[in-house]
PDB file of N, CA and C in Angstrom:
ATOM      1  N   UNK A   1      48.532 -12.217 -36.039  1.00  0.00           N
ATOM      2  CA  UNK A   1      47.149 -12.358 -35.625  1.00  0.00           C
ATOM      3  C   UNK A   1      46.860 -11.509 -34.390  1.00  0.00           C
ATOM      4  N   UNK A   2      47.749 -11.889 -33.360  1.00  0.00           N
ATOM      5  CA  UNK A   2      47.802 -10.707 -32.341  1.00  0.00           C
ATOM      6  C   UNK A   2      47.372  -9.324 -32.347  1.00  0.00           C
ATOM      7  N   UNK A   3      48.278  -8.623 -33.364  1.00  0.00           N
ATOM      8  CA  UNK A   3      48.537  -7.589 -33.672  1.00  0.00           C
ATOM      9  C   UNK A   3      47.412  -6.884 -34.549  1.00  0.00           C
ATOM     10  N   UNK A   4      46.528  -8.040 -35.411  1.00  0.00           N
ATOM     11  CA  UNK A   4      45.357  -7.431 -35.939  1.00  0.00           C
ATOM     12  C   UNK A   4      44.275  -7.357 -34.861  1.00  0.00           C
ATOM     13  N   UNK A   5      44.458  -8.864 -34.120  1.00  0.00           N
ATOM     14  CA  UNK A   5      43.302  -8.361 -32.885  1.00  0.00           C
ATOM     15  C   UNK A   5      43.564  -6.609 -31.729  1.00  0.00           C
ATOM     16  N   UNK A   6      44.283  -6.444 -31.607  1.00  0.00           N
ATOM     17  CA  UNK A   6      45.024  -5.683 -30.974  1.00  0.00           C
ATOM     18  C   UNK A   6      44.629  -4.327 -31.597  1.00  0.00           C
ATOM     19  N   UNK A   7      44.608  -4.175 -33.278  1.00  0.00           N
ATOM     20  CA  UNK A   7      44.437  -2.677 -33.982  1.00  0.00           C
ATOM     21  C   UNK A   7      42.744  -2.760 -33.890  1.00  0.00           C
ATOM     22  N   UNK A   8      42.083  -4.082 -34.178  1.00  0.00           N
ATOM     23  CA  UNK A   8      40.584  -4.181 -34.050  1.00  0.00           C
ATOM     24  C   UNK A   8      40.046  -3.891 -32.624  1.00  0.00           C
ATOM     25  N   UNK A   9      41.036  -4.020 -31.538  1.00  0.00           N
ATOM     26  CA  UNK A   9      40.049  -3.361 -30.373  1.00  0.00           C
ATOM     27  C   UNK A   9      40.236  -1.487 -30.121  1.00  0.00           C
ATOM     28  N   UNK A  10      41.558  -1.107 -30.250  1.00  0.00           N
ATOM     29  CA  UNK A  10      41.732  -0.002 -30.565  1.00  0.00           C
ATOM     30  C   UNK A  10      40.894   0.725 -31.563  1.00  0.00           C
ATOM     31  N   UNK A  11      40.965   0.042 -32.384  1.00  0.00           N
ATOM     32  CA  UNK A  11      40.021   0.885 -33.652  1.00  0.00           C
ATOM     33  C   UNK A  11      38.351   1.139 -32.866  1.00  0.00           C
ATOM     34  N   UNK A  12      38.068   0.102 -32.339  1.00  0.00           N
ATOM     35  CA  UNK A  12      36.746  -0.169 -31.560  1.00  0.00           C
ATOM     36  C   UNK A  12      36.540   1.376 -30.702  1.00  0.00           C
ATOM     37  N   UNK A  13      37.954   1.108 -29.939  1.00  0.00           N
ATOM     38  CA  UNK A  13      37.677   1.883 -28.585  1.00  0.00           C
ATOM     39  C   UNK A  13      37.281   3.007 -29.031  1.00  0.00           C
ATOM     40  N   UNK A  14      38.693   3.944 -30.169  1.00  0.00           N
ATOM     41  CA  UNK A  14      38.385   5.242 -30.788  1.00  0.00           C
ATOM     42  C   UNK A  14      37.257   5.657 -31.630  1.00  0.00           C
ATOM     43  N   UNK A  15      36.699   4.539 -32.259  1.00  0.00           N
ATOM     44  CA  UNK A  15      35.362   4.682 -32.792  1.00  0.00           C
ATOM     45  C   UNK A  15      34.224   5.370 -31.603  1.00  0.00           C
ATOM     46  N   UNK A  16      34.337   4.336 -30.575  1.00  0.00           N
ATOM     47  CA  UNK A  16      33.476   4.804 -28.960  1.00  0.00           C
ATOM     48  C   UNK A  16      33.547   6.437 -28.664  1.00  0.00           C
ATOM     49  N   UNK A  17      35.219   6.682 -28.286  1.00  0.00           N
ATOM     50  CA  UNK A  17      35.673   7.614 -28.155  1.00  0.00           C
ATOM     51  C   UNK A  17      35.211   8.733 -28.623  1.00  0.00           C
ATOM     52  N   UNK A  18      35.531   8.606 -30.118  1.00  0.00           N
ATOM     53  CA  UNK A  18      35.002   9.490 -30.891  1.00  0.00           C
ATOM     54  C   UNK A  18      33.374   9.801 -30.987  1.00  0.00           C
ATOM     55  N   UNK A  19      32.583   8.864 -31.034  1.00  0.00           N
ATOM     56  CA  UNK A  19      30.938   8.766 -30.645  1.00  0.00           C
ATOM     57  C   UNK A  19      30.475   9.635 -29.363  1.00  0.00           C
ATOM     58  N   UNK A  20      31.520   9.874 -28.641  1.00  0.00           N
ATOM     59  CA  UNK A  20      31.246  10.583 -27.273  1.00  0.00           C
ATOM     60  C   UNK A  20      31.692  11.595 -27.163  1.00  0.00           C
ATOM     61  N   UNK A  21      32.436  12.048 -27.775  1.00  0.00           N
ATOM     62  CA  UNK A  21      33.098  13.628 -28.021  1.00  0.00           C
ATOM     63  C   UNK A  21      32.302  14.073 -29.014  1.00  0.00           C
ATOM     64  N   UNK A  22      31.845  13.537 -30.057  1.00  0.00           N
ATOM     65  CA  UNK A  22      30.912  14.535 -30.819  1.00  0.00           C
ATOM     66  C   UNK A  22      29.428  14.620 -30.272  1.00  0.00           C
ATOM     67  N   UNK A  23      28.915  13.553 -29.207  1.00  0.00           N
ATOM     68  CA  UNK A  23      27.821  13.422 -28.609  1.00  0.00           C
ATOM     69  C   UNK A  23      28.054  15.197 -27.714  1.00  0.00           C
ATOM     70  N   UNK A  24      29.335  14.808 -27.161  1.00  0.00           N
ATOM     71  CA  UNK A  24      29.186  16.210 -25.909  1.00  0.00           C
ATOM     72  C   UNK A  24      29.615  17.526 -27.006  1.00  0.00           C
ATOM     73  N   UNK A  25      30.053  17.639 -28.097  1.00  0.00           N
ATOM     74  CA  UNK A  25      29.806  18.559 -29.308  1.00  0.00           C
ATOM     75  C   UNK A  25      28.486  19.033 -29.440  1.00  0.00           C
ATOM     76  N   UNK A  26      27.970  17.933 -29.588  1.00  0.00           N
ATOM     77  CA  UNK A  26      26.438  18.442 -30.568  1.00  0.00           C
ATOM     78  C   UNK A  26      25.670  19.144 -28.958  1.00  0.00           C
ATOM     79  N   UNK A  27      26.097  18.555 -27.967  1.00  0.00           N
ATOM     80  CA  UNK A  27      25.284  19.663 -26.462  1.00  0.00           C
ATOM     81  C   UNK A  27      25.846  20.664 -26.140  1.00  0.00           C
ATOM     82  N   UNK A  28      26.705  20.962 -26.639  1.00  0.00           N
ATOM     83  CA  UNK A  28      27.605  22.294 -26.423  1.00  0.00           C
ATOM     84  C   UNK A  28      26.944  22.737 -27.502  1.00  0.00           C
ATOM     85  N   UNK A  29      27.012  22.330 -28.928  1.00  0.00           N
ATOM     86  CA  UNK A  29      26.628  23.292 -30.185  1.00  0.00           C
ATOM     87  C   UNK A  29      24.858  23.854 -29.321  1.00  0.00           C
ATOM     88  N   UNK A  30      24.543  22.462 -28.988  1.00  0.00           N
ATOM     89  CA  UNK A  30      22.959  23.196 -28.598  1.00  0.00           C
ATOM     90  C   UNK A  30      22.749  23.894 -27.705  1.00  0.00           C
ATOM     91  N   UNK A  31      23.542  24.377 -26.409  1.00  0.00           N
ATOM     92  CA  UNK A  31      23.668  25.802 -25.561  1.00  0.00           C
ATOM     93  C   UNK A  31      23.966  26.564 -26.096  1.00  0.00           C
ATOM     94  N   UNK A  32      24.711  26.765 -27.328  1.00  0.00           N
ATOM     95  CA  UNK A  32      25.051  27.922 -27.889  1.00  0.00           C
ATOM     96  C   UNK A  32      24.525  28.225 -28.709  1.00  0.00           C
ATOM     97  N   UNK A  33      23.421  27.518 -29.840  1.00  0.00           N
ATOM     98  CA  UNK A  33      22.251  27.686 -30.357  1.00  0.00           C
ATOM     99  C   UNK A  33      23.314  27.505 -31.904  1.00  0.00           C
ATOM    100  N   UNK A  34      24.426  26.925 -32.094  1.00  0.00           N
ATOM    101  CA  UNK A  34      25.104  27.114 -32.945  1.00  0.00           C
ATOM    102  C   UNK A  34      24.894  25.511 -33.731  1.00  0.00           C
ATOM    103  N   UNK A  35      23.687  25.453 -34.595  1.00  0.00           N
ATOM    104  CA  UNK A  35      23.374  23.823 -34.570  1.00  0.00           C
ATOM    105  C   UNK A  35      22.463  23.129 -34.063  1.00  0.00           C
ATOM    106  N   UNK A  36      22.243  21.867 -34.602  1.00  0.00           N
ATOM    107  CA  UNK A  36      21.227  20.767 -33.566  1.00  0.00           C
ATOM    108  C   UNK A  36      22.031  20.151 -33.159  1.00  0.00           C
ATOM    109  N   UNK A  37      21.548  18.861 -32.399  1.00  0.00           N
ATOM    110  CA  UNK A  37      21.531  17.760 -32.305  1.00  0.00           C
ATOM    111  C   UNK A  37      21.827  16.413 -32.388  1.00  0.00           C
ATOM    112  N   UNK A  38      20.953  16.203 -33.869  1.00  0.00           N
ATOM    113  CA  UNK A  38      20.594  15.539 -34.199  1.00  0.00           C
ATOM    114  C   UNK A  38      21.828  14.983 -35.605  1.00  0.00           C
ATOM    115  N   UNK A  39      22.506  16.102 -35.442  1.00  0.00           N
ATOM    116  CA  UNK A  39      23.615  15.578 -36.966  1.00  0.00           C
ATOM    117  C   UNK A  39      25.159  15.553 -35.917  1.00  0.00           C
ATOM    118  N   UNK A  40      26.332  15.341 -36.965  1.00  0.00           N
ATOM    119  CA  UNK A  40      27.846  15.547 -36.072  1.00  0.00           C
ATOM    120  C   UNK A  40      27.722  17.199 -36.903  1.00  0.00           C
ATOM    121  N   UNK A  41      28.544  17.791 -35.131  1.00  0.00           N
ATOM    122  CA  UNK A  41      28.984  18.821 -35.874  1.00  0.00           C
ATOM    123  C   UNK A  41      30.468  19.373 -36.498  1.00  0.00           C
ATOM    124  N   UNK A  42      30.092  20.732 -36.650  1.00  0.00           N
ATOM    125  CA  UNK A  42      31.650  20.522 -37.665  1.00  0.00           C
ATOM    126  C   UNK A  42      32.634  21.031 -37.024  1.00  0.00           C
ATOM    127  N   UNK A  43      33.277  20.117 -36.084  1.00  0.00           N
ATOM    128  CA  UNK A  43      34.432  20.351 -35.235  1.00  0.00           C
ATOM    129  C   UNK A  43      35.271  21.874 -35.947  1.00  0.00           C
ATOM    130  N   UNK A  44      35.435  21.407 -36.827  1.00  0.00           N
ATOM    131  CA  UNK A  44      36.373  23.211 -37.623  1.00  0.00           C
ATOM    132  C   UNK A  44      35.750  24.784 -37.416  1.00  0.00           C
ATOM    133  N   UNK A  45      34.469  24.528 -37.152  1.00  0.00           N
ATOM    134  CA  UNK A  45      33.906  25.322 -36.504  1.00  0.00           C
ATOM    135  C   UNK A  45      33.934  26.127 -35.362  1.00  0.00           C
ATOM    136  N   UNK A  46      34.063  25.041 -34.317  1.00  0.00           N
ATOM    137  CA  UNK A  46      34.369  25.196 -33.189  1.00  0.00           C
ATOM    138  C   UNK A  46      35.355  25.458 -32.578  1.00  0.00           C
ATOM    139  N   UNK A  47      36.586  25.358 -33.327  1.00  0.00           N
ATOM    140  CA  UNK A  47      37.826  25.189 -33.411  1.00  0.00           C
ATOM    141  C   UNK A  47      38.499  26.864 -33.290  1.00  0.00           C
ATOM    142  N   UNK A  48      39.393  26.871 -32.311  1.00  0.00           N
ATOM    143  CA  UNK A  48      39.944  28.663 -32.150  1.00  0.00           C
ATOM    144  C   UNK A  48      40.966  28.849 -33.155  1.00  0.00           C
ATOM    145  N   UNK A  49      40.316  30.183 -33.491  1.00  0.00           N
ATOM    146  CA  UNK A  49      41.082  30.606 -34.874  1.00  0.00           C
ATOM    147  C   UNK A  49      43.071  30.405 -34.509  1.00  0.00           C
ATOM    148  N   UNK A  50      43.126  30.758 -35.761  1.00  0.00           N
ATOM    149  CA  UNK A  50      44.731  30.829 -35.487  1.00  0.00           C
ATOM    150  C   UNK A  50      45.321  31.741 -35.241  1.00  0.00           C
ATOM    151  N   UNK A  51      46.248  32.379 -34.329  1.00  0.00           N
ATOM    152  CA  UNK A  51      46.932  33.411 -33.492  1.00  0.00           C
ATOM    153  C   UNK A  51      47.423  33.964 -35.427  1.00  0.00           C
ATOM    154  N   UNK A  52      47.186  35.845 -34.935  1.00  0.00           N
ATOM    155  CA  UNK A  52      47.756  36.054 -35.835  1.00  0.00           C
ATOM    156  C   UNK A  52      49.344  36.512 -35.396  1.00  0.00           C
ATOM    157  N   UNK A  53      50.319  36.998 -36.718  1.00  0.00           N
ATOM    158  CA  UNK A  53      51.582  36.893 -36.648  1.00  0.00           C
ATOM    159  C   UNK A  53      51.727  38.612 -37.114  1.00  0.00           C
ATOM    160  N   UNK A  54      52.994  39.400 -36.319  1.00  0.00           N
ATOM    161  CA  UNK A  54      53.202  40.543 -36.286  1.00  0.00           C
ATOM    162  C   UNK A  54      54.510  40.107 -37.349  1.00  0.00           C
ATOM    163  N   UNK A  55      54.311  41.550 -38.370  1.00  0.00           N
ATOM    164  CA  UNK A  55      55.421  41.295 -39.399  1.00  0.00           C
ATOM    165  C   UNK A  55      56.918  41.630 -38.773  1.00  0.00           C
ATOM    166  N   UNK A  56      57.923  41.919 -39.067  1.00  0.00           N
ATOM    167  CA  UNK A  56      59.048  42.009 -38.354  1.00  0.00           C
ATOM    168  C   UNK A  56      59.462  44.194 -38.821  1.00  0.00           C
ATOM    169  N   UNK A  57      58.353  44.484 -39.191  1.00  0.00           N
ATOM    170  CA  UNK A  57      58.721  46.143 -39.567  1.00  0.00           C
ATOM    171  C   UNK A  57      57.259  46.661 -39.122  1.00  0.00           C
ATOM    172  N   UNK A  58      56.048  45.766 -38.191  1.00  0.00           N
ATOM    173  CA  UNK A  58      55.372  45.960 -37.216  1.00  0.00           C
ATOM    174  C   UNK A  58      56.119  46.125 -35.710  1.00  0.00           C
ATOM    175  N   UNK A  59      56.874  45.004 -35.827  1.00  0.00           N
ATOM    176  CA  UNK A  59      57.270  44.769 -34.382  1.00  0.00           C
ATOM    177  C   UNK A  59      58.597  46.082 -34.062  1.00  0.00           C
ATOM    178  N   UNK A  60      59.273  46.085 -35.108  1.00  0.00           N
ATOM    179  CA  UNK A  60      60.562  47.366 -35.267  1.00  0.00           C
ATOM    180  C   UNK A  60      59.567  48.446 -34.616  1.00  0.00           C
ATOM    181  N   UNK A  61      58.490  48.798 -35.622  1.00  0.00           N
ATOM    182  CA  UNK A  61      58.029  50.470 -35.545  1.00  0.00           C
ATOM    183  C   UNK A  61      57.459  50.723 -33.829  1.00  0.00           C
ATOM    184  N   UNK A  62      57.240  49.348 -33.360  1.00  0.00           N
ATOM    185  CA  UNK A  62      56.649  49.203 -31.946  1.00  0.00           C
ATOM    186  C   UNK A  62      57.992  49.497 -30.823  1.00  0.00           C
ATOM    187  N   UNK A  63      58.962  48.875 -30.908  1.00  0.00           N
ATOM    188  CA  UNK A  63      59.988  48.720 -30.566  1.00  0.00           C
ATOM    189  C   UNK A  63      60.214  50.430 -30.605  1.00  0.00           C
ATOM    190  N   UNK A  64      60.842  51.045 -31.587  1.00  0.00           N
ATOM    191  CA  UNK A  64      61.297  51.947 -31.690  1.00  0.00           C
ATOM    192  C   UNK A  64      60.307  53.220 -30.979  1.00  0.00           C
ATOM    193  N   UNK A  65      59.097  52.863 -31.329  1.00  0.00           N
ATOM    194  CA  UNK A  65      58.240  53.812 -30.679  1.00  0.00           C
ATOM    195  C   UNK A  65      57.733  54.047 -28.846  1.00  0.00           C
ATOM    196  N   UNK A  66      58.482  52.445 -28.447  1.00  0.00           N
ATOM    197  CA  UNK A  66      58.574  52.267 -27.212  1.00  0.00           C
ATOM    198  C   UNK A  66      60.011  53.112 -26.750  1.00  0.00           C
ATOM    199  N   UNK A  67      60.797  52.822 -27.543  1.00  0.00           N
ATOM    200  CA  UNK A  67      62.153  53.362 -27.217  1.00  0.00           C
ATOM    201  C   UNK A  67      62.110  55.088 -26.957  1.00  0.00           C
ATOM    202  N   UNK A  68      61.629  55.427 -27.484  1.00  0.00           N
ATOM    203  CA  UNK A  68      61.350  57.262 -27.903  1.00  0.00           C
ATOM    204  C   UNK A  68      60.544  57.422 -26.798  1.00  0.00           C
ATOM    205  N   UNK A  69      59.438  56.425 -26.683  1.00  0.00           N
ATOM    206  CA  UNK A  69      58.664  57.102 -24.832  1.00  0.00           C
ATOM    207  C   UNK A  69      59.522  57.571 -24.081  1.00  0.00           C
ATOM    208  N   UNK A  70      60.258  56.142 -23.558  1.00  0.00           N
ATOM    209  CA  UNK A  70      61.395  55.887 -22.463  1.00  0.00           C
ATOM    210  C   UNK A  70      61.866  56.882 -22.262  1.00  0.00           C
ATOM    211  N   UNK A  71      63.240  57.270 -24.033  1.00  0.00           N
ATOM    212  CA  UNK A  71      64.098  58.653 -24.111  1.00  0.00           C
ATOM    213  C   UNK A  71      63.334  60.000 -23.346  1.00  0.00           C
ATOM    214  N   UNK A  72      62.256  60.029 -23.691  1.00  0.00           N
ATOM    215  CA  UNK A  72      61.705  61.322 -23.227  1.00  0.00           C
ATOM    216  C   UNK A  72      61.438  61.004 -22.006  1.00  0.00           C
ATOM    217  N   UNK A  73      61.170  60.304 -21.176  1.00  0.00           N
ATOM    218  CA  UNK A  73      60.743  60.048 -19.887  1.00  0.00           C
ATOM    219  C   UNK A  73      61.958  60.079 -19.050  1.00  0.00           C
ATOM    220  N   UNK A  74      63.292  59.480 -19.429  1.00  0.00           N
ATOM    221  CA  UNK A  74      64.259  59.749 -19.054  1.00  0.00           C
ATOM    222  C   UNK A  74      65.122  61.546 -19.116  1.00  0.00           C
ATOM    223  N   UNK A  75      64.809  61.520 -20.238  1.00  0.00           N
ATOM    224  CA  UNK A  75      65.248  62.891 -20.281  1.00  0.00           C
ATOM    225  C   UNK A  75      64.470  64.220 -19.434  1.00  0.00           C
ATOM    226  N   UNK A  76      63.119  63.955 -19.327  1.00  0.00           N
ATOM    227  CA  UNK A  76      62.457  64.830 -18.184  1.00  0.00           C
ATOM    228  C   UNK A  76      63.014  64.182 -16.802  1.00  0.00           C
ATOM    229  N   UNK A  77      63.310  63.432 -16.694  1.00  0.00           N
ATOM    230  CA  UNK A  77      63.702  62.861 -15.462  1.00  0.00           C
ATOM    231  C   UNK A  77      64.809  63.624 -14.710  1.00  0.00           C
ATOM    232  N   UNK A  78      66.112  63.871 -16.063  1.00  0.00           N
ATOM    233  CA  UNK A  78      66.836  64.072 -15.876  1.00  0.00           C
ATOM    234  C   UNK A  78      67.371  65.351 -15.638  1.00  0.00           C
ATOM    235  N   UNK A  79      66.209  66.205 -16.429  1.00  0.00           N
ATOM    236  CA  UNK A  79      66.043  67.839 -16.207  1.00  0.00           C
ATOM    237  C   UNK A  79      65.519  67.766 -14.804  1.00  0.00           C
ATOM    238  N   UNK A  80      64.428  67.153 -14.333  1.00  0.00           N
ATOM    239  CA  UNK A  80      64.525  67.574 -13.077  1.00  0.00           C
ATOM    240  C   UNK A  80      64.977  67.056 -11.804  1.00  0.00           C
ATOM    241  N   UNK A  81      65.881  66.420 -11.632  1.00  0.00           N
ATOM    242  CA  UNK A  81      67.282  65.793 -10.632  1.00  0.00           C
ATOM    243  C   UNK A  81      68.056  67.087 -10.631  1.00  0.00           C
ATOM    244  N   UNK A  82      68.533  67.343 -11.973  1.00  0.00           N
ATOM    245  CA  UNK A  82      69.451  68.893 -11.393  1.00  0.00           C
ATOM    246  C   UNK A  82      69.089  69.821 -11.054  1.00  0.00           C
ATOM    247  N   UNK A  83      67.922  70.189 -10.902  1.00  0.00           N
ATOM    248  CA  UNK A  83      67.365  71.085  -9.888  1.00  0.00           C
ATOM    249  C   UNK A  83      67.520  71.077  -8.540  1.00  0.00           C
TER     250      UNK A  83
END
């Protein structure tokens, strides 16, 4: 009995909770002109995309093409020290 009173005030609270995060949603959607008001909005919307992912023969050709700067930067370096 406890334990149902206990999930019934929780359930309560997050119901609240939730009533007030989409309240300050729908005033954010309305500064940004993205929406009314007057409805919930669609959180997925709002939501930041997902990071994209570099393939592993993106990240090589980067790698390697960093490596080849360096070589040459070193190697002029090195031509002119023995002077």
């Amino acid at each position: 009995m406890k334990d149902t009173i206990k999930f019934l005030r929780l359930h309560a609270a997050l119901v609240n909770e939730k009533a007030g995060i989409e309240a300050k949603l729908n005033v954010i959607a309305e500064v940004l002109g993205k929406g009314d008001s007057i409805g919930p909005v669609d959180v997925a919307a709002l939501a930041p995309k997902k990071k994209r992912k570099m393939s592993a023969a993106g990240k090589a050709a980067i790698i390697a093409a960093q490596k080849a700067r360096w070589a040459k930067i070193k190697a002029a370096k090195g031509k002119t020290e023995g002077k």
